[in-house]
C-alpha atoms as a PDB file:
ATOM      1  CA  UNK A   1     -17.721  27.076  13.255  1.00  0.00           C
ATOM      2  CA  UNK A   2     -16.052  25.044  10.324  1.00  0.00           C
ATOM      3  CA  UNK A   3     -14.825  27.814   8.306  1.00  0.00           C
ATOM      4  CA  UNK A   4     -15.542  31.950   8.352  1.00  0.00           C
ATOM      5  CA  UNK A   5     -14.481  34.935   6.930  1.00  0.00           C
ATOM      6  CA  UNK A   6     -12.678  36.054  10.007  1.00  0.00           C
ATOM      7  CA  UNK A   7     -11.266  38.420  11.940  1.00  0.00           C
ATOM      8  CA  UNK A   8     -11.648  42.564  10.848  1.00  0.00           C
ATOM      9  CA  UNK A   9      -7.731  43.541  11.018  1.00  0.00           C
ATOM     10  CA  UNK A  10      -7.290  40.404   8.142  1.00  0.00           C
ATOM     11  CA  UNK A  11      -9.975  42.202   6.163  1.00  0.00           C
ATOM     12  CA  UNK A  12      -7.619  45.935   6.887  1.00  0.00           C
ATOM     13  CA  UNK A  13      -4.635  43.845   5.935  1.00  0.00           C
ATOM     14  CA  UNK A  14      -6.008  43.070   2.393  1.00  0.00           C
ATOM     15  CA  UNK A  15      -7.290  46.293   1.276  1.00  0.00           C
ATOM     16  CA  UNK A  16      -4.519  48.014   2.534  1.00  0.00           C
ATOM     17  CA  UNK A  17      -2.173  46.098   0.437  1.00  0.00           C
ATOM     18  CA  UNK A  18      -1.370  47.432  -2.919  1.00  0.00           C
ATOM     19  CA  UNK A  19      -2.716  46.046  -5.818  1.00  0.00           C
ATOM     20  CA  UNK A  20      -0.163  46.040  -8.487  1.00  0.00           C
ATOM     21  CA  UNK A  21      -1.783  43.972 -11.150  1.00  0.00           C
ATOM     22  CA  UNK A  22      -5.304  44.472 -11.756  1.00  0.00           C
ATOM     23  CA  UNK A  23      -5.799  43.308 -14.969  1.00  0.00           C
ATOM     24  CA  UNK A  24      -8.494  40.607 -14.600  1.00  0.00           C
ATOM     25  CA  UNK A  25     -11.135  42.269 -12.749  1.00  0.00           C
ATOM     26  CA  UNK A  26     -13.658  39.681 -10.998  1.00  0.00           C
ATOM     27  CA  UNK A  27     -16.746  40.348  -8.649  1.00  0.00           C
ATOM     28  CA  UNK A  28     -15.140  41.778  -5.563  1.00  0.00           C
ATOM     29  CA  UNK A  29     -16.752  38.770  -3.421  1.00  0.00           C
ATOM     30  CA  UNK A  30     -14.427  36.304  -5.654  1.00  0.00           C
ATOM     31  CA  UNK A  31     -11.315  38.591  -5.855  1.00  0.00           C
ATOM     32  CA  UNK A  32     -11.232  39.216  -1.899  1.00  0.00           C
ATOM     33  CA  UNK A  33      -9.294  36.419  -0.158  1.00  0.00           C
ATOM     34  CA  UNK A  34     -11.423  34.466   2.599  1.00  0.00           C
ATOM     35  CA  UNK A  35      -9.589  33.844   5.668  1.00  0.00           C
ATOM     36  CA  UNK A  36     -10.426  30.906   7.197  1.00  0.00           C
ATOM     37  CA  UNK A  37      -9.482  28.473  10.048  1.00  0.00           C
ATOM     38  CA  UNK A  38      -9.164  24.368  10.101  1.00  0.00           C
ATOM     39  CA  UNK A  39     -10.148  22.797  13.174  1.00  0.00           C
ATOM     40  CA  UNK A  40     -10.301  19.577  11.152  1.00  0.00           C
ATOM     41  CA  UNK A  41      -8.307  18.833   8.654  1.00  0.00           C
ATOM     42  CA  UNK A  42     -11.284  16.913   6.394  1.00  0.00           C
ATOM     43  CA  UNK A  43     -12.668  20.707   6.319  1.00  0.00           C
ATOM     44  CA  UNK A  44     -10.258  21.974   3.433  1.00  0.00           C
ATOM     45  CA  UNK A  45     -13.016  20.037   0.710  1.00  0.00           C
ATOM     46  CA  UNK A  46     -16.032  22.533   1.978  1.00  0.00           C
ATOM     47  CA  UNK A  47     -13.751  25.802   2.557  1.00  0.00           C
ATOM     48  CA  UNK A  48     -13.011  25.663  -1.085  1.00  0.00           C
ATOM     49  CA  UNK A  49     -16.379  25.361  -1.910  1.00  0.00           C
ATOM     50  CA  UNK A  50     -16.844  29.285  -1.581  1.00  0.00           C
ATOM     51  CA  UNK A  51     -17.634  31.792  -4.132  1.00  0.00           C
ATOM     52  CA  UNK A  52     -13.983  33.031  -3.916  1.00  0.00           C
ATOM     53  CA  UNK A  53     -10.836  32.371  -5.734  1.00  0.00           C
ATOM     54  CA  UNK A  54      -7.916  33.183  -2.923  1.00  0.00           C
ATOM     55  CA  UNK A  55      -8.168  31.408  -0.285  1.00  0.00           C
ATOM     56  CA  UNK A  56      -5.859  32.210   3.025  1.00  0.00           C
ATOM     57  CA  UNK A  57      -5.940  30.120   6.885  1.00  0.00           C
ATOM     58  CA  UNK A  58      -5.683  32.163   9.401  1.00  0.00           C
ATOM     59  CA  UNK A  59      -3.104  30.483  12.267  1.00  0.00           C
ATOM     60  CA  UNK A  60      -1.596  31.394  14.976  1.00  0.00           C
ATOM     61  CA  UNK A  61       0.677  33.650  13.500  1.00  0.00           C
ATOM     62  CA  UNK A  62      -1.484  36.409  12.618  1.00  0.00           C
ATOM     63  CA  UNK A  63       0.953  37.966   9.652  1.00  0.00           C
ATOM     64  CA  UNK A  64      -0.502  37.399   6.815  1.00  0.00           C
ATOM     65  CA  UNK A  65       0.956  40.008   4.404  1.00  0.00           C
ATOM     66  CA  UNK A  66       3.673  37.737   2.572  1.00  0.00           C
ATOM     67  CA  UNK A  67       0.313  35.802   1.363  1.00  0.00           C
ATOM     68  CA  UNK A  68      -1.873  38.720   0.567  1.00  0.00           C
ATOM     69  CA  UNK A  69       1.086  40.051  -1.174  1.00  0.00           C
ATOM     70  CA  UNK A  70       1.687  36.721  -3.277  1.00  0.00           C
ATOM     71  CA  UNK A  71      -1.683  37.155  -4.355  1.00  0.00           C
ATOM     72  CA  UNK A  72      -1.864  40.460  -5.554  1.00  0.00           C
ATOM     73  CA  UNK A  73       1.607  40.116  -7.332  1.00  0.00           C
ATOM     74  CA  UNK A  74       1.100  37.047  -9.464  1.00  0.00           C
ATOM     75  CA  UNK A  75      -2.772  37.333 -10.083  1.00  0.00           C
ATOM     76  CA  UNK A  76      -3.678  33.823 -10.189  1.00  0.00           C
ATOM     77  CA  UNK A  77      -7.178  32.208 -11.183  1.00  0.00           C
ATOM     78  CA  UNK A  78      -6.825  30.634  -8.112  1.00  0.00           C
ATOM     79  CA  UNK A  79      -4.792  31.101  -4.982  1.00  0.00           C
ATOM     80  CA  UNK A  80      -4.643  28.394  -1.750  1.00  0.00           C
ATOM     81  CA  UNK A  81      -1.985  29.792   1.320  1.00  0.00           C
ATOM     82  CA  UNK A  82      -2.422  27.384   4.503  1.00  0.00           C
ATOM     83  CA  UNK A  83       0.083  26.365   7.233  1.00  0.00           C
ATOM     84  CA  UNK A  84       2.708  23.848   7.387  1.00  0.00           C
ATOM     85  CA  UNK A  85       0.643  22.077   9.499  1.00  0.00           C
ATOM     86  CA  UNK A  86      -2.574  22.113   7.459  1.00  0.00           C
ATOM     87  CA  UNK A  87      -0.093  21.355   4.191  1.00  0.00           C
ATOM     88  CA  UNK A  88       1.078  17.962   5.692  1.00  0.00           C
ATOM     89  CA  UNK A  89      -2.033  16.499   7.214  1.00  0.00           C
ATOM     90  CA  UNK A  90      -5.062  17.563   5.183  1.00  0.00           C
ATOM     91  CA  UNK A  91      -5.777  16.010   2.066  1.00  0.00           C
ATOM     92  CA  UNK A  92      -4.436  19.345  -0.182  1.00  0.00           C
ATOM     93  CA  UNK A  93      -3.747  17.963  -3.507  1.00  0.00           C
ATOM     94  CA  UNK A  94      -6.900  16.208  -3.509  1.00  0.00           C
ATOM     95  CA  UNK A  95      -9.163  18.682  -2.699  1.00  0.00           C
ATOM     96  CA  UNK A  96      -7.830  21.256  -4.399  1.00  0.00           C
ATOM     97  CA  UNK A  97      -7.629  19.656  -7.708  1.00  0.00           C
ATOM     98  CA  UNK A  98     -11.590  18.478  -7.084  1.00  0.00           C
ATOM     99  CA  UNK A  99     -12.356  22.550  -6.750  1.00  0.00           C
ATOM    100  CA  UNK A 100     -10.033  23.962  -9.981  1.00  0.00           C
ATOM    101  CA  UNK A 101     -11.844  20.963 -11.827  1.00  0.00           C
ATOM    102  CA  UNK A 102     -14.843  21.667 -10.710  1.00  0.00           C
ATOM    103  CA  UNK A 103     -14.483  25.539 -11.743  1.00  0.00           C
ATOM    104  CA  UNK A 104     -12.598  25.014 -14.926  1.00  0.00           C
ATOM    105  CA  UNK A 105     -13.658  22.600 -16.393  1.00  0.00           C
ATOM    106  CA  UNK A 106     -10.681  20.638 -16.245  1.00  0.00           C
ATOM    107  CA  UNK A 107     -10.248  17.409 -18.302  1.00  0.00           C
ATOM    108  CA  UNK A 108      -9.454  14.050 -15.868  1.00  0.00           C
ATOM    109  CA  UNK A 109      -6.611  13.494 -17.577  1.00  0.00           C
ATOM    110  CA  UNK A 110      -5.120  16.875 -15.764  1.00  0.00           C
ATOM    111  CA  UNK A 111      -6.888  15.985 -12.887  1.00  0.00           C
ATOM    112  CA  UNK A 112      -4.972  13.061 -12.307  1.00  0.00           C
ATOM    113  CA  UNK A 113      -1.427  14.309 -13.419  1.00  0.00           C
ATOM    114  CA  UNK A 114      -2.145  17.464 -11.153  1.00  0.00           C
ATOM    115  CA  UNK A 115      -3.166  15.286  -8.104  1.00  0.00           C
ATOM    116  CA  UNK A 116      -0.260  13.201  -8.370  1.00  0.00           C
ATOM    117  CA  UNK A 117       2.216  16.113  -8.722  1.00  0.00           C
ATOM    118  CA  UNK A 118       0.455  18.468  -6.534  1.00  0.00           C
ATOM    119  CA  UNK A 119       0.505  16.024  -3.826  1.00  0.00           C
ATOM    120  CA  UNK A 120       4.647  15.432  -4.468  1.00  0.00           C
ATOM    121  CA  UNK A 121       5.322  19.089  -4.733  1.00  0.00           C
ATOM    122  CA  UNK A 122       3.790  20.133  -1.315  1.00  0.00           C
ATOM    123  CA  UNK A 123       5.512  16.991   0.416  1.00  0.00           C
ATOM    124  CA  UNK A 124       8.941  18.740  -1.102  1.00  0.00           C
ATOM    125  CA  UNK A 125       7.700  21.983   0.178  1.00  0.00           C
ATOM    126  CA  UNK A 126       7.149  20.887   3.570  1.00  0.00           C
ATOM    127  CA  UNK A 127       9.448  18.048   4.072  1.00  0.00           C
ATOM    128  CA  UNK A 128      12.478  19.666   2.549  1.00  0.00           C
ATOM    129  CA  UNK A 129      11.232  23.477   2.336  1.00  0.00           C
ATOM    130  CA  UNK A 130       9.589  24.551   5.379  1.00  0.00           C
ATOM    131  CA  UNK A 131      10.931  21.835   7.971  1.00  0.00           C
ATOM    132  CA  UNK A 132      14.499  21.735   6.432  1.00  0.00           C
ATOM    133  CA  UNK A 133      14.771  17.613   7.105  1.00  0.00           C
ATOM    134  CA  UNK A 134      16.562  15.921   4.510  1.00  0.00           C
ATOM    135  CA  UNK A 135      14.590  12.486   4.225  1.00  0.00           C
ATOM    136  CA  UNK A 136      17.500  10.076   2.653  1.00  0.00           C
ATOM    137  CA  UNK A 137      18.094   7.264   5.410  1.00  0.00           C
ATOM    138  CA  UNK A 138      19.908   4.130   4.864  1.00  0.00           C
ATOM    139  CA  UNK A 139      18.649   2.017   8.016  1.00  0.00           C
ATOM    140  CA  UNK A 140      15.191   1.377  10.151  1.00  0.00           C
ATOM    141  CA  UNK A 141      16.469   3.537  12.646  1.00  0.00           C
ATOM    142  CA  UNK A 142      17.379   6.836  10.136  1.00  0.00           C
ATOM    143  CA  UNK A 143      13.541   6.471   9.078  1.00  0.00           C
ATOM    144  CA  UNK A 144      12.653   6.431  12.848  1.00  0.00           C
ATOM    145  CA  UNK A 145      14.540   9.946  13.616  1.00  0.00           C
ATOM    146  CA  UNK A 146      13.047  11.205  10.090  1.00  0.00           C
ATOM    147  CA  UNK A 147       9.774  10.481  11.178  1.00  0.00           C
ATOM    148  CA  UNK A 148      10.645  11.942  14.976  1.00  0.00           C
ATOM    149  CA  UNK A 149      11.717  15.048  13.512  1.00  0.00           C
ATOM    150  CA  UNK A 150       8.965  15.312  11.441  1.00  0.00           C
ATOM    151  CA  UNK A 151       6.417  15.823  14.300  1.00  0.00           C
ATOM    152  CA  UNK A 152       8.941  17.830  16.409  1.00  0.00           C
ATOM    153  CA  UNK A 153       9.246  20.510  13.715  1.00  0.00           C
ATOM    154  CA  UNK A 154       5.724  20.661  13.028  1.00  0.00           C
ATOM    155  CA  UNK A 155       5.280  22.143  16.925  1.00  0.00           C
ATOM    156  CA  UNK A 156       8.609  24.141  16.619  1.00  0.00           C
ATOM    157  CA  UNK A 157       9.199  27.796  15.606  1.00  0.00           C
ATOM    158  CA  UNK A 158      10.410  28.757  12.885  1.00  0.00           C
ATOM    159  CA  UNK A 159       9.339  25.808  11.071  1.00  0.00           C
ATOM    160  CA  UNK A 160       5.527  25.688  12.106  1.00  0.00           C
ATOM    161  CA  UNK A 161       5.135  29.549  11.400  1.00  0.00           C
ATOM    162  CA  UNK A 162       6.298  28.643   7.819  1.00  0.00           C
ATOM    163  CA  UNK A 163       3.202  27.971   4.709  1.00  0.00           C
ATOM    164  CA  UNK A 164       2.700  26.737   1.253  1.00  0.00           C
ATOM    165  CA  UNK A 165       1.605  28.557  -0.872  1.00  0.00           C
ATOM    166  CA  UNK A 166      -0.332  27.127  -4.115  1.00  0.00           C
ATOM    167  CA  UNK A 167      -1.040  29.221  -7.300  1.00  0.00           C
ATOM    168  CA  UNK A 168      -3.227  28.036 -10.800  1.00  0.00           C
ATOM    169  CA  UNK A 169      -3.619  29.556 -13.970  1.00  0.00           C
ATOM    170  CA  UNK A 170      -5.360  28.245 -17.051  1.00  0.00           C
ATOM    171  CA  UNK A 171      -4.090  29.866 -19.920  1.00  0.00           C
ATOM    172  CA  UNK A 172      -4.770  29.197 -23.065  1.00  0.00           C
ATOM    173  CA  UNK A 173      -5.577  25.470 -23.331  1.00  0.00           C
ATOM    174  CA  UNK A 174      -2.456  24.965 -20.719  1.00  0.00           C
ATOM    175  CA  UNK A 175      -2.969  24.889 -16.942  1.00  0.00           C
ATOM    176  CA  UNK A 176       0.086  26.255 -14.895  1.00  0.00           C
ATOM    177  CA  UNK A 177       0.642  25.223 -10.901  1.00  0.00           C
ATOM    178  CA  UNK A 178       3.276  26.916  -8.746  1.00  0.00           C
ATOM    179  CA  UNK A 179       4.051  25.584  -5.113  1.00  0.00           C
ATOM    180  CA  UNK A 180       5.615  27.436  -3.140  1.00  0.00           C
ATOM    181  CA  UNK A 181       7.360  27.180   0.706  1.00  0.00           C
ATOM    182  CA  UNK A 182       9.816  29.509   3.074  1.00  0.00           C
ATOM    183  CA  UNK A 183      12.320  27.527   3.202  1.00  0.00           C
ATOM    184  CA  UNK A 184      16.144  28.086   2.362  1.00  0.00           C
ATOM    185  CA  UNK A 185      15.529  27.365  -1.680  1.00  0.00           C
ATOM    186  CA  UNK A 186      17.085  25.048  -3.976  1.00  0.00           C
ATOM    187  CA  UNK A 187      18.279  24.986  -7.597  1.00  0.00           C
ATOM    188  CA  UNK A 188      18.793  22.747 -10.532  1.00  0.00           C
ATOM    189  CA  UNK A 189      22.609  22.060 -11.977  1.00  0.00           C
ATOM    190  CA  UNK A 190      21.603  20.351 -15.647  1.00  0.00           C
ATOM    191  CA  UNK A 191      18.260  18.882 -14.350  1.00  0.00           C
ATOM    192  CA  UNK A 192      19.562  17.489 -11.596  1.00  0.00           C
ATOM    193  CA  UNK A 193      18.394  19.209  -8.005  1.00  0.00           C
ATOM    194  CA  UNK A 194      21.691  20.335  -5.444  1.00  0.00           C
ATOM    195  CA  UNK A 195      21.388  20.187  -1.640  1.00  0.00           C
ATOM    196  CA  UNK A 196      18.983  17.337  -1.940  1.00  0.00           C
ATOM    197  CA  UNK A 197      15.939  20.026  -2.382  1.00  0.00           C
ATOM    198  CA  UNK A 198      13.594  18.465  -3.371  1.00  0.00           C
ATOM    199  CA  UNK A 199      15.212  15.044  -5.008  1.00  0.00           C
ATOM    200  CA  UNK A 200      14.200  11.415  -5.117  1.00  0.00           C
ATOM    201  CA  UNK A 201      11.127   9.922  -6.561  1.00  0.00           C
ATOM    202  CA  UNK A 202       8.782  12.780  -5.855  1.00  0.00           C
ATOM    203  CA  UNK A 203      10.146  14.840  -7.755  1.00  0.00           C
ATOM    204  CA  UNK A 204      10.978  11.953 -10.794  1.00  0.00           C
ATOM    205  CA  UNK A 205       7.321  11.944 -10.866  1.00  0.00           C
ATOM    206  CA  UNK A 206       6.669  15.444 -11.491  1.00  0.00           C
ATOM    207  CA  UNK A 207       9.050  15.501 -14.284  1.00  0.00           C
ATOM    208  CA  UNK A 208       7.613  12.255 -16.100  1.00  0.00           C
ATOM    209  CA  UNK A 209       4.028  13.721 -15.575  1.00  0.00           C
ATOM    210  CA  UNK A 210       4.554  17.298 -16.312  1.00  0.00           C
ATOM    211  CA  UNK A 211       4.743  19.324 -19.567  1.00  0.00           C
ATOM    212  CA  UNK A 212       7.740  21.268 -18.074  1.00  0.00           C
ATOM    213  CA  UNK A 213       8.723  22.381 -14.523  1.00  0.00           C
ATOM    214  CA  UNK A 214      11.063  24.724 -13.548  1.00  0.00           C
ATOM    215  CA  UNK A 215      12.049  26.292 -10.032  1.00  0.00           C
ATOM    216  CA  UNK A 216      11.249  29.986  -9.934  1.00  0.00           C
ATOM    217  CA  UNK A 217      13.555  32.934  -9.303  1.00  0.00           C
ATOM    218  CA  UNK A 218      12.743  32.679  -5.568  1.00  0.00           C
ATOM    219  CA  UNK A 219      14.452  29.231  -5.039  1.00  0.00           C
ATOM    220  CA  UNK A 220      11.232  28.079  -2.838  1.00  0.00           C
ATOM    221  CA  UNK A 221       9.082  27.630  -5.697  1.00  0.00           C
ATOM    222  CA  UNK A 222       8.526  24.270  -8.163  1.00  0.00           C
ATOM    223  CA  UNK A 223       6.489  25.708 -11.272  1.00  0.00           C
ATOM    224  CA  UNK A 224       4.291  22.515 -13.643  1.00  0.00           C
ATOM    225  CA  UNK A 225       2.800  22.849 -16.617  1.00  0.00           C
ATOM    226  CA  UNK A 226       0.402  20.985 -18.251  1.00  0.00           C
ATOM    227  CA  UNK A 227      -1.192  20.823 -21.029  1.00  0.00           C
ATOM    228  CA  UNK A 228      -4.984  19.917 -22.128  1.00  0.00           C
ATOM    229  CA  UNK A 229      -4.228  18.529 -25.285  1.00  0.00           C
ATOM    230  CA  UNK A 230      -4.530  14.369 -24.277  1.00  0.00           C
ATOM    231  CA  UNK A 231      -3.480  11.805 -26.259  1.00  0.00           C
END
């Protein structure tokens, strides 16, 4: 099976949880999260195809309440959690922009700044958030142990239980995305980013193609705006 609404105790999870903001109501079949696995990581494209609008992959881990609980407290129009694994080898920023266009009516001129940024911010969330590598190398061989520790720390614990969380909201002619990992945080010092979290081109590119972004409260989470107005 390519993707299902799995497992009963992931069903208990979520309507155990407390809802604390309940503002927008939706059709319960959109609002419930659908749990789903990824035995192949061109799957992500028909997954978000579903009649929902929080979206959660099931791994090996099997705790699942930091993401149902993300959910509930920020509300989003539309909520992606997957694995660190899933996060660096499935085509995330593409598909996911494809499906909020697709549902909102978004204009290609957002669809290409969010893409682009999107696909930055969750290489910052997994490089330097969830794996903890610091990728500035001065020689062939630094890039060959960056890549090396790449893969190990994709199989390891802590690092592979670790996800990415991605949040939207279209609000009033302005389209909001928050990325979020579980790593140690970071912080800005007068726009510039301290213990190398994220830093470096990636993150030059956000800022030049962005409204305005801002790390949350949290530390672990790179907030974009955007706006629809195009010139």
């Amino acid at each position: 099976m390519v993707y299902t609404n799995i497992i009963p105790e992931f069903a208990n999870q979520y309507l155990a949880a407390p809802i604390i903001n309940n503002k927008q109501s939706r059709h319960k079949n959109e609002s419930t999260p659908y749990f789903f696995t990824m035995p192949s990581k061109t799957m992500l494209g028909a997954v978000l195809k579903r009649a929902h609008t929080h979206f959660i992959e099931a791994d090996d881990r099997r705790d699942l309440s930091a993401a149902i609980d993300y959910a509930h407290r920020k509300s989003p129009h539309f909520f992606l959690s997957i694995s660190t694994l899933t996060a660096y080898h499935a085509p995330v920023a593409q598909k996911l922009t494809a499906a909020l266009q697709q549902r909102f009516g978004l204009p290609q001129s957002f669809f290409m700044e969010a893409e682009t940024c999107l696909q930055e911010a969750l290489l910052n969330a997994v490089i330097h958030g969830n794996l903890g590598i610091d990728s500035r190398f001065q020689s062939l061989s630094g890039f060959e142990r960056f890549c090396e520790l790449v893969e190990t720390r994709l199989r390891k614990p802590p690092y592979c239980h670790r996800r990415v969380q991605v949040a939207f909201w279209k609000r009033a002619g302005n389209f909001e995305l928050h990325v979020s990992d579980e790593g140690d945080g970071f912080r800005f010092l007068s726009g510039v980013p301290e213990n190398g979290l994220p830093h470096g081109r990636g993150l030059a590119i956000v800022r030049e193609m962005a409204s305005n972004v801002y790390v949350g409260d949290d530390q672990r989470t790179l907030c974009m705006f955007f706006s629809e107005v195009t010139s």
